[in-house]
PDB file of N, CA and C in Angstrom:
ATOM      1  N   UNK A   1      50.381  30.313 121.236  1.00  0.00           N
ATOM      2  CA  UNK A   1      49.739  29.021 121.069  1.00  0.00           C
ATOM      3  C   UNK A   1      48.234  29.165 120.837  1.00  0.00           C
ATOM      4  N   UNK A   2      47.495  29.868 121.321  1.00  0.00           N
ATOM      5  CA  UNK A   2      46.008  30.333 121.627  1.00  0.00           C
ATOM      6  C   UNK A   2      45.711  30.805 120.455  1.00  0.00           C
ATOM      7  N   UNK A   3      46.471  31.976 119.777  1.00  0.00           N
ATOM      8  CA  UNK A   3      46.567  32.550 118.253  1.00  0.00           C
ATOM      9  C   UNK A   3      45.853  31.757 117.285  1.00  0.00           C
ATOM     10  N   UNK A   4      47.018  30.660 116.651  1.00  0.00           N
ATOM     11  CA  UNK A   4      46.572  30.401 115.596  1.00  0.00           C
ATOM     12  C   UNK A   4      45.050  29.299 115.705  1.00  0.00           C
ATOM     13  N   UNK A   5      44.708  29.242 117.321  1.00  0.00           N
ATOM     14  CA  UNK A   5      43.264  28.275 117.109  1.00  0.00           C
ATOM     15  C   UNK A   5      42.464  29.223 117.370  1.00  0.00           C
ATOM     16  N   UNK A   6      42.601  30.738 117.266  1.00  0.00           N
ATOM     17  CA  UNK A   6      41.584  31.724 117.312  1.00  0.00           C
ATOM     18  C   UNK A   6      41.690  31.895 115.765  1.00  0.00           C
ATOM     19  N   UNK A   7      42.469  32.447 115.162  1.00  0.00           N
ATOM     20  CA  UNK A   7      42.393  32.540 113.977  1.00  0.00           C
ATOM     21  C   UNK A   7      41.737  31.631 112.629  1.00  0.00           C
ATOM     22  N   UNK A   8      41.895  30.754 113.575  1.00  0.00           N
ATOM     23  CA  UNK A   8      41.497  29.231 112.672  1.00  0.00           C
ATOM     24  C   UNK A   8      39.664  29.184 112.998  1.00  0.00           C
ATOM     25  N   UNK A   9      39.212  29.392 114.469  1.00  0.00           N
ATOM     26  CA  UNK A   9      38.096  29.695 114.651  1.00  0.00           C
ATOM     27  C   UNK A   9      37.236  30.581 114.188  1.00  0.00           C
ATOM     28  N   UNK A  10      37.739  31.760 113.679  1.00  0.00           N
ATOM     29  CA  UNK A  10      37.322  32.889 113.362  1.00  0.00           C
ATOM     30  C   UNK A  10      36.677  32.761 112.058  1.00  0.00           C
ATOM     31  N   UNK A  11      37.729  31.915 111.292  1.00  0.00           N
ATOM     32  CA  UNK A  11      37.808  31.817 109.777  1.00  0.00           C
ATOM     33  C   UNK A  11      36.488  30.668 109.867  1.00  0.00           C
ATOM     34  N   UNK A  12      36.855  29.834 110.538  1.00  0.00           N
ATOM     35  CA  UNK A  12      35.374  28.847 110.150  1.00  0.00           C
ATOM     36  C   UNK A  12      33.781  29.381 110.423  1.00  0.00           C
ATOM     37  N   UNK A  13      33.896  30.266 111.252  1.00  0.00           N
ATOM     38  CA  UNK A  13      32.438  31.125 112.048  1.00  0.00           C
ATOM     39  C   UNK A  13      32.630  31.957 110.395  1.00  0.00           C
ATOM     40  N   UNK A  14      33.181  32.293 110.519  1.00  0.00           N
ATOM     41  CA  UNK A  14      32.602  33.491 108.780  1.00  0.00           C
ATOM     42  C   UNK A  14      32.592  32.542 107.714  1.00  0.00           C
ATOM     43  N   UNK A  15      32.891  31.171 107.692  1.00  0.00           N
ATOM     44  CA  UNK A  15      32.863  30.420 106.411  1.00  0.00           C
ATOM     45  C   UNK A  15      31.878  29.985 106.521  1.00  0.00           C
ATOM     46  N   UNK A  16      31.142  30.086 107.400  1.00  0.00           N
ATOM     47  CA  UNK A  16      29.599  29.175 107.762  1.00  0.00           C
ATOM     48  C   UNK A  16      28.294  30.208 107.096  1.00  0.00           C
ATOM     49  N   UNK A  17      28.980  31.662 107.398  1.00  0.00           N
ATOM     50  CA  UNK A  17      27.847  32.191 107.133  1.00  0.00           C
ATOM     51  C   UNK A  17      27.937  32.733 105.859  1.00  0.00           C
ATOM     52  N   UNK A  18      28.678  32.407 104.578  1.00  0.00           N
ATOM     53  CA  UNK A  18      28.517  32.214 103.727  1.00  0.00           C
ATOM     54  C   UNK A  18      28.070  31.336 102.661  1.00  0.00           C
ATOM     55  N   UNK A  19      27.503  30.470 103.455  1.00  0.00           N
ATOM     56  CA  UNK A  19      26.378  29.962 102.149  1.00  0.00           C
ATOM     57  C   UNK A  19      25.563  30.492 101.840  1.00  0.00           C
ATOM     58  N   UNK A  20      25.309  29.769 100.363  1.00  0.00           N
ATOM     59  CA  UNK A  20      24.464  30.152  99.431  1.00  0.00           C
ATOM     60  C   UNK A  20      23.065  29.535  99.932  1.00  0.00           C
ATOM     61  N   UNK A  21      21.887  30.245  99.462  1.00  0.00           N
ATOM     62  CA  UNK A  21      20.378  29.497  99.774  1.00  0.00           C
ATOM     63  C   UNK A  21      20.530  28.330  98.421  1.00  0.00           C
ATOM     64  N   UNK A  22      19.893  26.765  99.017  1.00  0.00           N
ATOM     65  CA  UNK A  22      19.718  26.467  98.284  1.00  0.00           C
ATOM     66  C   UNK A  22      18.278  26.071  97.567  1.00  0.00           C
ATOM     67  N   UNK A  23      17.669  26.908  96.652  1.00  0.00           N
ATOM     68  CA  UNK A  23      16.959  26.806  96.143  1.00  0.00           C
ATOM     69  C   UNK A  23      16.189  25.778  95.272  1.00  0.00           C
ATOM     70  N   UNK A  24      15.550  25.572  94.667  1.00  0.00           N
ATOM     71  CA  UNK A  24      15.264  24.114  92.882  1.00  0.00           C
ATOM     72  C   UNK A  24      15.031  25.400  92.300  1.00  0.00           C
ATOM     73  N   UNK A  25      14.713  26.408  92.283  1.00  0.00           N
ATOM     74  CA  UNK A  25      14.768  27.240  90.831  1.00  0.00           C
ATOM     75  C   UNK A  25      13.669  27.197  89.895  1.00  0.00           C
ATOM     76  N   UNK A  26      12.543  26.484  90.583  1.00  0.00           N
ATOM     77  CA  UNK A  26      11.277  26.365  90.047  1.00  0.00           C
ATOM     78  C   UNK A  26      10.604  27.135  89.811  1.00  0.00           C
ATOM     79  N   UNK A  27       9.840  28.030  88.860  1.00  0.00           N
ATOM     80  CA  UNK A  27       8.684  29.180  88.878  1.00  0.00           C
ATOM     81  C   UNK A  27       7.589  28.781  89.721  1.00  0.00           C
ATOM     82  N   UNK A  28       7.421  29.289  90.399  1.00  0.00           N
ATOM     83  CA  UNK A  28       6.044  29.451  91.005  1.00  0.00           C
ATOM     84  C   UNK A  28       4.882  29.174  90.378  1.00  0.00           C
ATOM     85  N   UNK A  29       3.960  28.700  90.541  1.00  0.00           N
ATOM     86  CA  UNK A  29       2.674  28.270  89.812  1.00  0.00           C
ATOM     87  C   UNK A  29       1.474  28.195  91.236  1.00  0.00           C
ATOM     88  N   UNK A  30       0.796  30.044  91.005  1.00  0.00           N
ATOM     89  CA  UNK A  30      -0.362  29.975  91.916  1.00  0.00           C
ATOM     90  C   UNK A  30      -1.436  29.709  90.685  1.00  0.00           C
ATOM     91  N   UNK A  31      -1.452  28.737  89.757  1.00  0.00           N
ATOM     92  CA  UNK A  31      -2.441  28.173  89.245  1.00  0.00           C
ATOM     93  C   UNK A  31      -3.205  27.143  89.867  1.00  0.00           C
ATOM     94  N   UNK A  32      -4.448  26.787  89.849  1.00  0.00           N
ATOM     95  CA  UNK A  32      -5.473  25.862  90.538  1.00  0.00           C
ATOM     96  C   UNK A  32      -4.871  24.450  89.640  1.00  0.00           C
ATOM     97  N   UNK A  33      -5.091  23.381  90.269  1.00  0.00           N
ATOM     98  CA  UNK A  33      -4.295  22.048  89.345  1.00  0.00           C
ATOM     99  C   UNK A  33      -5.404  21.547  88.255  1.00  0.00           C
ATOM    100  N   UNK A  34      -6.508  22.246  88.634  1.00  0.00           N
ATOM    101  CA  UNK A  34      -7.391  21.678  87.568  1.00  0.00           C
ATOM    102  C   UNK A  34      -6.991  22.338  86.254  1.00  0.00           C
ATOM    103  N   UNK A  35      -6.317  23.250  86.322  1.00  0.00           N
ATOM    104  CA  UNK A  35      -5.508  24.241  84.987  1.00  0.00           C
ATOM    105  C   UNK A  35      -4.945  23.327  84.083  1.00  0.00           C
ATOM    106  N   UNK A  36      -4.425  22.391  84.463  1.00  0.00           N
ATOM    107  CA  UNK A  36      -3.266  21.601  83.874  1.00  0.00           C
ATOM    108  C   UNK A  36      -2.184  21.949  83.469  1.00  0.00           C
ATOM    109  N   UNK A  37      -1.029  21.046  83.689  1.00  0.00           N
ATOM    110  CA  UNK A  37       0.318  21.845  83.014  1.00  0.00           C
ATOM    111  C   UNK A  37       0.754  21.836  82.004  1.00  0.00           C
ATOM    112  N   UNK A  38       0.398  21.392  80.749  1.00  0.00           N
ATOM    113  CA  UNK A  38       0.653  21.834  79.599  1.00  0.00           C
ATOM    114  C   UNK A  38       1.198  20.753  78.777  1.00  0.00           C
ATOM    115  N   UNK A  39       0.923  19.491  79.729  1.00  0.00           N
ATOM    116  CA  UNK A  39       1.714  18.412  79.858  1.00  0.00           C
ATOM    117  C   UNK A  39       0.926  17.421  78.677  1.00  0.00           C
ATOM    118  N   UNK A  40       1.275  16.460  77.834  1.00  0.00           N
ATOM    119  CA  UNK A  40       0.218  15.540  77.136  1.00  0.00           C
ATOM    120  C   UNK A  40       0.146  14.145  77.618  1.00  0.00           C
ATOM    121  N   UNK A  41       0.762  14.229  79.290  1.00  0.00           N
ATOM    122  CA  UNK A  41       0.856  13.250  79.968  1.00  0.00           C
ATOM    123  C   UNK A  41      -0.316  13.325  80.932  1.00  0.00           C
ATOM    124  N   UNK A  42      -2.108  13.203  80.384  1.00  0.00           N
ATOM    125  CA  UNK A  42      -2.938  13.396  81.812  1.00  0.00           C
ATOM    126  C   UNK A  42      -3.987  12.114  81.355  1.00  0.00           C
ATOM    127  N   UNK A  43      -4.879  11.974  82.507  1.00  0.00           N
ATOM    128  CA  UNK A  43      -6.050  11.401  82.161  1.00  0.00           C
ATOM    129  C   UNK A  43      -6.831  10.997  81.096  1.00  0.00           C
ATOM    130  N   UNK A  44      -7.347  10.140  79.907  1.00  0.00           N
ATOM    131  CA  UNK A  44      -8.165   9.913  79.109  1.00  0.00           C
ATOM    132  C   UNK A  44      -9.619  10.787  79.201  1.00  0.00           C
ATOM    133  N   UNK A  45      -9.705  11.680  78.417  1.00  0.00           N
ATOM    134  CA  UNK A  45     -10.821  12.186  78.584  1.00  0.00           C
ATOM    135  C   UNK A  45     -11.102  13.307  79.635  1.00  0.00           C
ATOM    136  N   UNK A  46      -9.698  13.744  79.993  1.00  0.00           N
ATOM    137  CA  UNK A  46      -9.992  15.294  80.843  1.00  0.00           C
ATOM    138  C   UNK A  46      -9.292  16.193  80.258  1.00  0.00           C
ATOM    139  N   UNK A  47      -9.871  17.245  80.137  1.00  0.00           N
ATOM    140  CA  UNK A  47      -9.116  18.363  79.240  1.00  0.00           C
ATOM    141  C   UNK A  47      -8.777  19.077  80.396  1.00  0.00           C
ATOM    142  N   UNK A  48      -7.548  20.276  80.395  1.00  0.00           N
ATOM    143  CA  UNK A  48      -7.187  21.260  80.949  1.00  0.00           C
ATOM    144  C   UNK A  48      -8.377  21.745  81.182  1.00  0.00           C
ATOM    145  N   UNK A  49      -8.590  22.455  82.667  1.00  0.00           N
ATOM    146  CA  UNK A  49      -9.342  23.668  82.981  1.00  0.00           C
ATOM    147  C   UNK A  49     -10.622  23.066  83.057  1.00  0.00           C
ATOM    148  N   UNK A  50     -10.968  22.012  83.085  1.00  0.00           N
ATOM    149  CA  UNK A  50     -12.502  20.667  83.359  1.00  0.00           C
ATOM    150  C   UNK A  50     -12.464  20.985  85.149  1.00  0.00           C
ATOM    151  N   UNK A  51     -12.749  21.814  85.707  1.00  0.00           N
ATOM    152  CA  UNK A  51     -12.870  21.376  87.088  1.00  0.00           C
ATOM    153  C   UNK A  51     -13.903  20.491  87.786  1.00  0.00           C
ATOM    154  N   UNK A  52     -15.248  20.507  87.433  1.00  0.00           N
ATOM    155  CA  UNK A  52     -16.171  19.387  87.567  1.00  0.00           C
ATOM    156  C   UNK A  52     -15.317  17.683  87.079  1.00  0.00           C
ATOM    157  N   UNK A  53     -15.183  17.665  86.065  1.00  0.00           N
ATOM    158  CA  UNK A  53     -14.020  16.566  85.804  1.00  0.00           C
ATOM    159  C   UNK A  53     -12.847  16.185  86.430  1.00  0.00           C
ATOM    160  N   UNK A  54     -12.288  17.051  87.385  1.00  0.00           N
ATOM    161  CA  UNK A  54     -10.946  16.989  88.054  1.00  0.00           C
ATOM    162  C   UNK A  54     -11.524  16.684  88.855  1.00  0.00           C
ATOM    163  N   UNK A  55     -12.552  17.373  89.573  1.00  0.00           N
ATOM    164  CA  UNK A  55     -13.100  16.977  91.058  1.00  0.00           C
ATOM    165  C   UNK A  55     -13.713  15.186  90.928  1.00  0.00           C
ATOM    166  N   UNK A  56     -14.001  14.969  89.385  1.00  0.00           N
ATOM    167  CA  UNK A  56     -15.117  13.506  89.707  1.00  0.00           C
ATOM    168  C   UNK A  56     -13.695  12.564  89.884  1.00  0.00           C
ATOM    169  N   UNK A  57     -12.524  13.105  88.819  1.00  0.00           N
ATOM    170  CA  UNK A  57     -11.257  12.071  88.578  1.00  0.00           C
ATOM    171  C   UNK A  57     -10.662  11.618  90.386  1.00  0.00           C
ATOM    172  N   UNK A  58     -10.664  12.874  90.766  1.00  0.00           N
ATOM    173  CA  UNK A  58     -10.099  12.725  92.330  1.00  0.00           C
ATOM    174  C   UNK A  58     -11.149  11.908  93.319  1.00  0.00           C
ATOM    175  N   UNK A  59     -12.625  12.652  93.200  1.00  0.00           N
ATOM    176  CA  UNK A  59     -13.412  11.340  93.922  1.00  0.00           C
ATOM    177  C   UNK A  59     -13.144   9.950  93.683  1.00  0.00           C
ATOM    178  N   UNK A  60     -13.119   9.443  91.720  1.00  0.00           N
ATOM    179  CA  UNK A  60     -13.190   7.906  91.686  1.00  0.00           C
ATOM    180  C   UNK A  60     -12.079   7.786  92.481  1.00  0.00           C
ATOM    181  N   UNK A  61     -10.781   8.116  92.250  1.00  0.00           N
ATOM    182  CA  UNK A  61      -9.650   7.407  92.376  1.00  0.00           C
ATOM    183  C   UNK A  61      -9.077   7.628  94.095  1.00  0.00           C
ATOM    184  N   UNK A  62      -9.647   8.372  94.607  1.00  0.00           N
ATOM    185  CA  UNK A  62     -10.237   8.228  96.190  1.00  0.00           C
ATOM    186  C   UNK A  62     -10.831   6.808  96.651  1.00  0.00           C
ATOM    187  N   UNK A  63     -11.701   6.772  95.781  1.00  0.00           N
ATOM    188  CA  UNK A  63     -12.839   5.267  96.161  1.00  0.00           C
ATOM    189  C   UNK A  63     -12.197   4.154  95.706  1.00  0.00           C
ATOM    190  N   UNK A  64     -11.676   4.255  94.218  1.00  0.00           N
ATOM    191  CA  UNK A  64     -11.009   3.198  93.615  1.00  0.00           C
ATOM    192  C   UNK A  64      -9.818   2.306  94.133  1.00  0.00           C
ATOM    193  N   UNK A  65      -8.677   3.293  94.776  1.00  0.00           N
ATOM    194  CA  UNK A  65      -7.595   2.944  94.883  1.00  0.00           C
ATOM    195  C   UNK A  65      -6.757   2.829  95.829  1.00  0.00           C
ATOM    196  N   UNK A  66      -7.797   4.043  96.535  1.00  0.00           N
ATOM    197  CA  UNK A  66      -7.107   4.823  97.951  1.00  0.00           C
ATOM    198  C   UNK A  66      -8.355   4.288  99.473  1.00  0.00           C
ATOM    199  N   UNK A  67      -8.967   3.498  99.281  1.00  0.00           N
ATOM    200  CA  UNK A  67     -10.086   3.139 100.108  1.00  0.00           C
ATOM    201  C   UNK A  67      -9.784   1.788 100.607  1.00  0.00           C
ATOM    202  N   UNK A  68      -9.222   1.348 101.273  1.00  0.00           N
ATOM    203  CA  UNK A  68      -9.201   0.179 101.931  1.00  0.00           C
ATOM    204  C   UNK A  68     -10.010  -0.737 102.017  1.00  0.00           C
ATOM    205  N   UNK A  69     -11.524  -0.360 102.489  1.00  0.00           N
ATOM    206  CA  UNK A  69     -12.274  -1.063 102.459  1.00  0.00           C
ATOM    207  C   UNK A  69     -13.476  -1.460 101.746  1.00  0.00           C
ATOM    208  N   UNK A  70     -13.333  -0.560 100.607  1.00  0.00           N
ATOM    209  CA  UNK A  70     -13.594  -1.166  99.405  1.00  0.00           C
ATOM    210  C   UNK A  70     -12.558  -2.302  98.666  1.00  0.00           C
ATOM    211  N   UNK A  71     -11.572  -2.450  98.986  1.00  0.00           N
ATOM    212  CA  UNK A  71     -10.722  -3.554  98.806  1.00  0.00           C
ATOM    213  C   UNK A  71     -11.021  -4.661  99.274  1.00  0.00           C
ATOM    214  N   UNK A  72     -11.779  -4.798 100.306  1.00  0.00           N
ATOM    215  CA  UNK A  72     -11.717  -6.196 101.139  1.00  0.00           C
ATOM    216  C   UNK A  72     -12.455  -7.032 100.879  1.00  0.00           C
ATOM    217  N   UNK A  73     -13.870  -6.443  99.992  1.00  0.00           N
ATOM    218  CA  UNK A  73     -14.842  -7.465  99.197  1.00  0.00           C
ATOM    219  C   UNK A  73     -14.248  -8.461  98.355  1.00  0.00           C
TER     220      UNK A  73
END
């Protein structure tokens, strides 16, 4: 009687430790974001690799959008 719920146990403990990792399969990118991705989906007037420009785009839109209390005026 004990048997077949050892056997049955056994089989599920080794079925567990066969999964697969699941990964996204993405390449890695230790590029800086001011690089840009290659994309023709960015900003008006910022070119790839502008880091003074990336840094001003992220200040406005810090102040612009993301600031609360510049909202309340």
């Amino acid at each position: 009687m004990m048997r077949p719920f050892i056997v049955i146990a056994a089989l599920a403990t080794l079925a567990a430790c066969g999964e697969k990792p699941q990964a996204l399969g993405l390449p890695k990118s230790d590029a800086p974001a001011f690089a840009g991705t290659g994309s023709s989906f960015t900003a008006p007037g910022w070119k790839a690799g502008d880091k003074p420009g990336w840094e001003q785009h992220l200040k406005a839109r810090q102040q612009n959008s993301q600031n609360d209390y510049s909202k309340m005026n």
